[in-house]
N, C-alpha and C. Protein backbone atom coordinates (compact mmCIF):
# COMPACT_ATOMS: atom_id res chain seq x y z
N UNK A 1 119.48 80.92 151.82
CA UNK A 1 118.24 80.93 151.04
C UNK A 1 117.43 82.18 151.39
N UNK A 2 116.68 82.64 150.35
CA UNK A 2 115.99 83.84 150.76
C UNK A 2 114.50 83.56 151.48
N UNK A 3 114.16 84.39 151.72
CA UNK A 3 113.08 84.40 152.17
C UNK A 3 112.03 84.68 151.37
N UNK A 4 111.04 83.77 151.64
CA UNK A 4 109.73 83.52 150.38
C UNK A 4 108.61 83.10 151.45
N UNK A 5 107.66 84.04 151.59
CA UNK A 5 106.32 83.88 152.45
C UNK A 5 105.47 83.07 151.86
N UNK A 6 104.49 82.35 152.34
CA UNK A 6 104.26 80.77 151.32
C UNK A 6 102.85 81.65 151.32
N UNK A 7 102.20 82.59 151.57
CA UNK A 7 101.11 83.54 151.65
C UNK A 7 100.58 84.25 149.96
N UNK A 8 102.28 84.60 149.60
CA UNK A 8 102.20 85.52 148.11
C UNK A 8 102.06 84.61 146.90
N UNK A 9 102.03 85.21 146.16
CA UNK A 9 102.47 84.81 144.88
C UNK A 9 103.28 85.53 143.65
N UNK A 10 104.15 84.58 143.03
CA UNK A 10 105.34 85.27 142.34
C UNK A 10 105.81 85.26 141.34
N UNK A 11 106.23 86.11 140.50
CA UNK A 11 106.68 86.42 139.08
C UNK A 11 107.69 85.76 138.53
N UNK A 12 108.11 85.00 137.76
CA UNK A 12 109.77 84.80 136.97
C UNK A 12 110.28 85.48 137.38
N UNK A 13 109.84 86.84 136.99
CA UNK A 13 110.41 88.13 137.15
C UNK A 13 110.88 88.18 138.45
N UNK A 14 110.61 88.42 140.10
CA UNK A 14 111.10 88.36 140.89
C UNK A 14 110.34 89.39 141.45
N UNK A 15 108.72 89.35 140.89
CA UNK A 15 108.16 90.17 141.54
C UNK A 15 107.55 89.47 142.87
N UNK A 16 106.32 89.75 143.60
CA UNK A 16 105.69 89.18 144.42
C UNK A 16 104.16 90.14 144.48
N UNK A 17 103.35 89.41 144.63
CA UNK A 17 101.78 89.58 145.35
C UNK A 17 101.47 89.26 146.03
N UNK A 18 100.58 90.37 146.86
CA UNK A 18 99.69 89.35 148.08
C UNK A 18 98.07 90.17 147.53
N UNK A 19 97.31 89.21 147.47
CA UNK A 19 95.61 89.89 147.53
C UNK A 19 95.29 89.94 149.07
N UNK A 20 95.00 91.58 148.76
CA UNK A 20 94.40 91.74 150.32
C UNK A 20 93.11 91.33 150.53
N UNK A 21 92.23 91.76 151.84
CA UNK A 21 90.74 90.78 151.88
C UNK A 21 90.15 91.99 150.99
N UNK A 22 90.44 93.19 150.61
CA UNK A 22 89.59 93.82 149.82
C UNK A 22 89.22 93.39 148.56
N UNK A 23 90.47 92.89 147.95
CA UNK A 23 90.15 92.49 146.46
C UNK A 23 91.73 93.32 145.74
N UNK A 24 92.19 94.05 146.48
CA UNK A 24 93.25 94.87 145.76
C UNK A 24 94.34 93.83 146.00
N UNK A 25 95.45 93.93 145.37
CA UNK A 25 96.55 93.43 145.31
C UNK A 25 97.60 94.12 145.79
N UNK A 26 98.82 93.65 146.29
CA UNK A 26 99.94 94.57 146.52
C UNK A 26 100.92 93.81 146.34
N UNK A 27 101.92 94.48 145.48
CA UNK A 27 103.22 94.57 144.74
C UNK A 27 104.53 94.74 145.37
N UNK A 28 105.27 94.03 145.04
CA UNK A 28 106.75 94.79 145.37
C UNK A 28 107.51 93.60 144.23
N UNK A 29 109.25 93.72 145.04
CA UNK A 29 110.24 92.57 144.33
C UNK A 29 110.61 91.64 145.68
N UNK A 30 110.76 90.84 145.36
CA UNK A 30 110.93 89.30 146.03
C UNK A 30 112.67 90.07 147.42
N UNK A 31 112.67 89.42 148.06
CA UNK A 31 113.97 89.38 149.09
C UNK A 31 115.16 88.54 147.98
N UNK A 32 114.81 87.72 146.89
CA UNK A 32 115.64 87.56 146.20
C UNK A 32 116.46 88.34 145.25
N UNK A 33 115.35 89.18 144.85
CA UNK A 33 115.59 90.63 143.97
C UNK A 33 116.38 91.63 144.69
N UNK A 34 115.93 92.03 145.60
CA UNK A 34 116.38 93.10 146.57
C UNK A 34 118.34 92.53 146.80
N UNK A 35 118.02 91.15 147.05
CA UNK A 35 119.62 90.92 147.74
C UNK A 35 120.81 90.72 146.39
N UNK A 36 120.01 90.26 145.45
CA UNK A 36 120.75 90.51 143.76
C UNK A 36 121.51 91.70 143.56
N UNK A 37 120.01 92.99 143.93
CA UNK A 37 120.33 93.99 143.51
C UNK A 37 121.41 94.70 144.19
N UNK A 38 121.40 94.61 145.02
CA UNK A 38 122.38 95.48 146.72
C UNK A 38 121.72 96.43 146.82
N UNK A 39 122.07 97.62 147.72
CA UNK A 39 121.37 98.43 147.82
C UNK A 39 120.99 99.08 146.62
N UNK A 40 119.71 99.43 147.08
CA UNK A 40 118.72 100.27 146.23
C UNK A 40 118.88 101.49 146.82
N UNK A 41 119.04 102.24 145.53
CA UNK A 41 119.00 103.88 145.71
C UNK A 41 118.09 104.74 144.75
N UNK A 42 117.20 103.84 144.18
CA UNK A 42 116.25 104.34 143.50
C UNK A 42 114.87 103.91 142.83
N UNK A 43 114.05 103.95 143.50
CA UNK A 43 112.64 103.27 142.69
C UNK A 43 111.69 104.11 142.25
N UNK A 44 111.48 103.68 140.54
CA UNK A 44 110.33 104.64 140.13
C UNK A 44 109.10 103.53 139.86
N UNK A 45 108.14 104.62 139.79
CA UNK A 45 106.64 103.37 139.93
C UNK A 45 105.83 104.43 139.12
N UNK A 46 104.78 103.81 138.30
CA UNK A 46 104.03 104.70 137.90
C UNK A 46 102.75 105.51 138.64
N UNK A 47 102.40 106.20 137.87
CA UNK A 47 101.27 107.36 138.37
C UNK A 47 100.10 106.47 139.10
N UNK A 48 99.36 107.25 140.33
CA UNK A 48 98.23 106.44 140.37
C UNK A 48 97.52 106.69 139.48
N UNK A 49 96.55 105.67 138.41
CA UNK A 49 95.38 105.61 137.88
C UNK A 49 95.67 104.81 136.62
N UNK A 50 97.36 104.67 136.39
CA UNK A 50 97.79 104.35 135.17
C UNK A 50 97.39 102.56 135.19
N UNK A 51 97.35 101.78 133.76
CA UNK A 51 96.92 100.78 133.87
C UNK A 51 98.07 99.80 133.18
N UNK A 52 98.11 98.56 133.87
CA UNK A 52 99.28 98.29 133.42
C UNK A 52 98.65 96.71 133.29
N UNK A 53 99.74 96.17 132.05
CA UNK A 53 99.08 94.34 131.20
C UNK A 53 100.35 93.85 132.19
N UNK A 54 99.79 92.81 132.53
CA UNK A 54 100.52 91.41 133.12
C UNK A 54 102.01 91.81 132.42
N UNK A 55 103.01 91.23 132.66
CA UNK A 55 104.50 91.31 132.11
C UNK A 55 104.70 92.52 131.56
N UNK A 56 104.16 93.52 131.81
CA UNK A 56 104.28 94.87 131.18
C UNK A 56 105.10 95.58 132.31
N UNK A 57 106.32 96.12 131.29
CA UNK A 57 107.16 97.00 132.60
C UNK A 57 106.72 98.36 133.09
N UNK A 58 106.36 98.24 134.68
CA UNK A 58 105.58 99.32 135.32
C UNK A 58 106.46 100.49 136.29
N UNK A 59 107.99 100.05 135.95
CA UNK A 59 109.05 100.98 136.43
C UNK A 59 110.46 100.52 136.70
N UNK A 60 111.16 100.99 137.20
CA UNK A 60 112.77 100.96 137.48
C UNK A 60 113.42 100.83 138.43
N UNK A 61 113.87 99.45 139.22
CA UNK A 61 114.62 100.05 140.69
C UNK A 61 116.13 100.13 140.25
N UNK A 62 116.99 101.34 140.90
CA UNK A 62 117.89 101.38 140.60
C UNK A 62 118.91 100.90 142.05
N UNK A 63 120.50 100.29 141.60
CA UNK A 63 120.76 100.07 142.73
C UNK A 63 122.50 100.20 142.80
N UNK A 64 123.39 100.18 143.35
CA UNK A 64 124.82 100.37 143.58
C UNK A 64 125.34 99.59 142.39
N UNK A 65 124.59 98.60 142.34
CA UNK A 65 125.19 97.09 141.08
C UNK A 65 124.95 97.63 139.43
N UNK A 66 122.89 97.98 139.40
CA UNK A 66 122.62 98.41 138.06
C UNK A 66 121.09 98.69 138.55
N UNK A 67 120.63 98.31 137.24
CA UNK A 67 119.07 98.88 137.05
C UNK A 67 118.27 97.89 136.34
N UNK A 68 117.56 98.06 136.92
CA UNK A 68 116.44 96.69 136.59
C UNK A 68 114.90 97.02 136.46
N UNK A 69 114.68 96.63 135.30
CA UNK A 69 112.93 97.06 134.83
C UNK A 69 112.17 96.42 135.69
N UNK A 70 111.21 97.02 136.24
CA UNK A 70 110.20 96.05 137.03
C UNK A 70 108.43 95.53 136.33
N UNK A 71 108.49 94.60 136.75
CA UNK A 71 107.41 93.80 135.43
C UNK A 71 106.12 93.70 136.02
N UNK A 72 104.76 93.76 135.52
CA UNK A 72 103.60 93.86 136.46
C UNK A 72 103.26 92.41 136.75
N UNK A 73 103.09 91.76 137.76
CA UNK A 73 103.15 90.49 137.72
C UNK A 73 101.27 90.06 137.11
N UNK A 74 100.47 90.68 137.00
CA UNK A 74 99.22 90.58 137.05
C UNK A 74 98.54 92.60 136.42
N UNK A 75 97.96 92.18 135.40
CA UNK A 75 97.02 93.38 135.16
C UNK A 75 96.00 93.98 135.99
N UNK A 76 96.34 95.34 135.84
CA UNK A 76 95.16 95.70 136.62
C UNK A 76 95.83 97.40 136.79
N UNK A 77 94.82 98.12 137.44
CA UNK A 77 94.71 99.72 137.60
C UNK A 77 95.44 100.16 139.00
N UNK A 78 96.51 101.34 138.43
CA UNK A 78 97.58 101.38 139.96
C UNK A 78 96.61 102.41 141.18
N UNK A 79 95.92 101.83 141.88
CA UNK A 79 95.38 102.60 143.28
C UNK A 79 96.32 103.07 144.01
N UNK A 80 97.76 102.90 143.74
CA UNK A 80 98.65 103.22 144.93
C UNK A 80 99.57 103.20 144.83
N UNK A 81 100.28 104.65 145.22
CA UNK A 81 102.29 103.89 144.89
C UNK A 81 103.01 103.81 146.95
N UNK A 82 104.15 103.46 146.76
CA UNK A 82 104.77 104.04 148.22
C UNK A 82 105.52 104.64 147.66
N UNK A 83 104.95 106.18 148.11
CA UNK A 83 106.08 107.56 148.38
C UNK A 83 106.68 107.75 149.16
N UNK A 84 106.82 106.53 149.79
CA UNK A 84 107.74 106.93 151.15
C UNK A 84 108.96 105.71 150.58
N UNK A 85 109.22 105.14 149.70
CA UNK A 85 110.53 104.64 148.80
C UNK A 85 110.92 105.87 148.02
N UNK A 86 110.07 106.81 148.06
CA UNK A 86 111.47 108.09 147.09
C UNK A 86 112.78 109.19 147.70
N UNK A 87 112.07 109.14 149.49
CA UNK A 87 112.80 109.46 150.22
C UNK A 87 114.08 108.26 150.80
N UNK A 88 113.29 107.09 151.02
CA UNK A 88 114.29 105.95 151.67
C UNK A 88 114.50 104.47 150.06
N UNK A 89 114.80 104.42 149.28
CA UNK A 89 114.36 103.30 148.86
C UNK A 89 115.35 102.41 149.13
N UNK A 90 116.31 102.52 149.96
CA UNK A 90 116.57 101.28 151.21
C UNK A 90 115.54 100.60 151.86
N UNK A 91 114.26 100.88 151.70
CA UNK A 91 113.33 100.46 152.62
C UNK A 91 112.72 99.12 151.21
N UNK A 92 113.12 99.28 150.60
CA UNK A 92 112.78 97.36 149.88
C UNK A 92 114.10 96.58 150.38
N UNK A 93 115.10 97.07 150.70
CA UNK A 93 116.32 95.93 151.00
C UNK A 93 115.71 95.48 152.63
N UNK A 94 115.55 96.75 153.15
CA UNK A 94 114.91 96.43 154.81
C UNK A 94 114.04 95.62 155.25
N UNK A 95 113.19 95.75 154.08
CA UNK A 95 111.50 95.25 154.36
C UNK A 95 110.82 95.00 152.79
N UNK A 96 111.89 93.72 152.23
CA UNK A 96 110.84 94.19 150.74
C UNK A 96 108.88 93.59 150.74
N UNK A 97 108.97 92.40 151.80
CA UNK A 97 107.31 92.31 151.85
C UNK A 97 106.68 92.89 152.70
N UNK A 98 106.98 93.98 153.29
CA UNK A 98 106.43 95.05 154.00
C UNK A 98 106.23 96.46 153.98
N UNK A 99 107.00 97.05 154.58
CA UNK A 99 107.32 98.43 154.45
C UNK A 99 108.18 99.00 152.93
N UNK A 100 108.40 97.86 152.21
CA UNK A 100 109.01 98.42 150.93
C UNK A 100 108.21 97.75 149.47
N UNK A 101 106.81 97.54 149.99
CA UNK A 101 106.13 97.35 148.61
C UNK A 101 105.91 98.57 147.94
N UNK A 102 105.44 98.64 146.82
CA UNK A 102 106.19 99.51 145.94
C UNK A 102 104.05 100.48 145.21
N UNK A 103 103.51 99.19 144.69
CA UNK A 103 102.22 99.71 144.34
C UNK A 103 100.78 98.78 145.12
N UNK A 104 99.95 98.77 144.84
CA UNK A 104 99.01 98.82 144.92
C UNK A 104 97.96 98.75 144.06
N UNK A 105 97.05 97.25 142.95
CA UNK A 105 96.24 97.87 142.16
C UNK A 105 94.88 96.77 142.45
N UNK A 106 94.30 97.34 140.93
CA UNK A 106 92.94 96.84 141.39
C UNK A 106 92.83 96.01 140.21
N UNK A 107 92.98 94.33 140.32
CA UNK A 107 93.30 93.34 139.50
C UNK A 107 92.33 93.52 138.27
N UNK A 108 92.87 93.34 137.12
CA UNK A 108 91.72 93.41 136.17
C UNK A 108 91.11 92.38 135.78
N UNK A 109 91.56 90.90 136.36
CA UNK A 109 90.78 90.04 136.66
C UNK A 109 90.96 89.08 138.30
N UNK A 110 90.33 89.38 138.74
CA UNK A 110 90.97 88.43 140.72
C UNK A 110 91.25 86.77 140.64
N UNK A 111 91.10 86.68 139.03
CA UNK A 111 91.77 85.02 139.54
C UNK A 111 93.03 85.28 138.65
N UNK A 112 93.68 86.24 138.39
CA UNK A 112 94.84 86.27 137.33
C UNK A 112 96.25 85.26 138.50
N UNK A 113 96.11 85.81 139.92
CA UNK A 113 97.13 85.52 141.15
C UNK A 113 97.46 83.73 140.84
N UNK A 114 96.37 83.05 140.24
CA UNK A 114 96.54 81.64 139.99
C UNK A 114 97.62 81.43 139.09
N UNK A 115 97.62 82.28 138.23
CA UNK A 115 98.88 81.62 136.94
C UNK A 115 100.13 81.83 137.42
N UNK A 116 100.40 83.14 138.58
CA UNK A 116 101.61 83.36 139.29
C UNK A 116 102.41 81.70 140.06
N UNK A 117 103.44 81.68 140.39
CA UNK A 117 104.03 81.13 141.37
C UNK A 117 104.06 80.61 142.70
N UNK A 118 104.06 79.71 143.21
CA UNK A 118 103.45 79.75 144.72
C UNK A 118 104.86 79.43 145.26
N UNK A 119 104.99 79.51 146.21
CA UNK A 119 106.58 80.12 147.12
C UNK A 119 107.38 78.99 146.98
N UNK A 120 106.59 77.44 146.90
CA UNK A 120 107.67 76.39 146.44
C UNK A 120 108.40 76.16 144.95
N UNK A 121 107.00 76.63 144.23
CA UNK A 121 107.80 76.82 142.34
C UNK A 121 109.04 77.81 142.53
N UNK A 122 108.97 79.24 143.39
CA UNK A 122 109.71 80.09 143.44
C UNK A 122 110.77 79.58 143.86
N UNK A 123 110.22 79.38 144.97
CA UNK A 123 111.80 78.64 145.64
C UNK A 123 113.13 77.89 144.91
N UNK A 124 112.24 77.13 144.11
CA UNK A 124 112.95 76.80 142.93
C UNK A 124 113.69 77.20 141.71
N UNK A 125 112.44 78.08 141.41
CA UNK A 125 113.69 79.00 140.44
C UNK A 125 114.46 79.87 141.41
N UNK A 126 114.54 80.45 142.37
CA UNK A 126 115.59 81.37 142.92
C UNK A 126 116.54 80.73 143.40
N UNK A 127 116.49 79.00 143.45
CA UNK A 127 117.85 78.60 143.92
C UNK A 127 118.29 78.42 144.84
């Protein structure tokens, strides 16, 4: 079974969130996604400032298997990418709720995280 932090919250999609105490959110794909995919050898993310709608695809991880659109789990404005996945993006298989989250935004509404998933619904759909 994968690993699912009962902290986040999560997409169909196979994304994940955590709201930090600021109010910002942070992004990546689930340890379910990552281990689907196999290694990752490529993640694109958009620009900071760009604004992206709930289920709206906000980039591409690519991986040994294929390529997979990545979906915004929650609207809101990108404050942040990790540029340090364009040099390693092994670092979401390593660490996808850590060192391999991907953006960073600023929710365009802070209770949107409610309609997401909580780690036992997930659990469920991932099986």
């Amino acid at each position: 079974m994968s690993n699912i932090p009962a902290e986040l919250r999560y997409a169909k999609s196979h994304e994940w969130v955590r709201v930090e105490s600021d109010g910002t959110a942070t992004v990546g794909i689930t340890d379910y996604a990552q281990n689907s995919l196999g290694d990752i050898t490529y993640v694109q993310v958009p620009k900071v400032g760009a604004s992206l709608k709930a289920g709206e695809t906000f980039g591409v991880v690519e991986s040994v298997k294929a390529a997979s659109d990545l979906y915004a789990p929650i609207a809101g404005t990108v404050l942040a990418v990790n540029t340090a996945l364009d040099g390693a993006p092994e670092t979401v298989n390593r660490a996808p709720y850590t060192d391999g989250w991907m953006l960073k935004l600023k929710p365009a509404d802070a209770g949107a995280t409610a309609a997401l998933l909580d780690a036992g619904a997930y659990s469920k759909l991932a099986g």
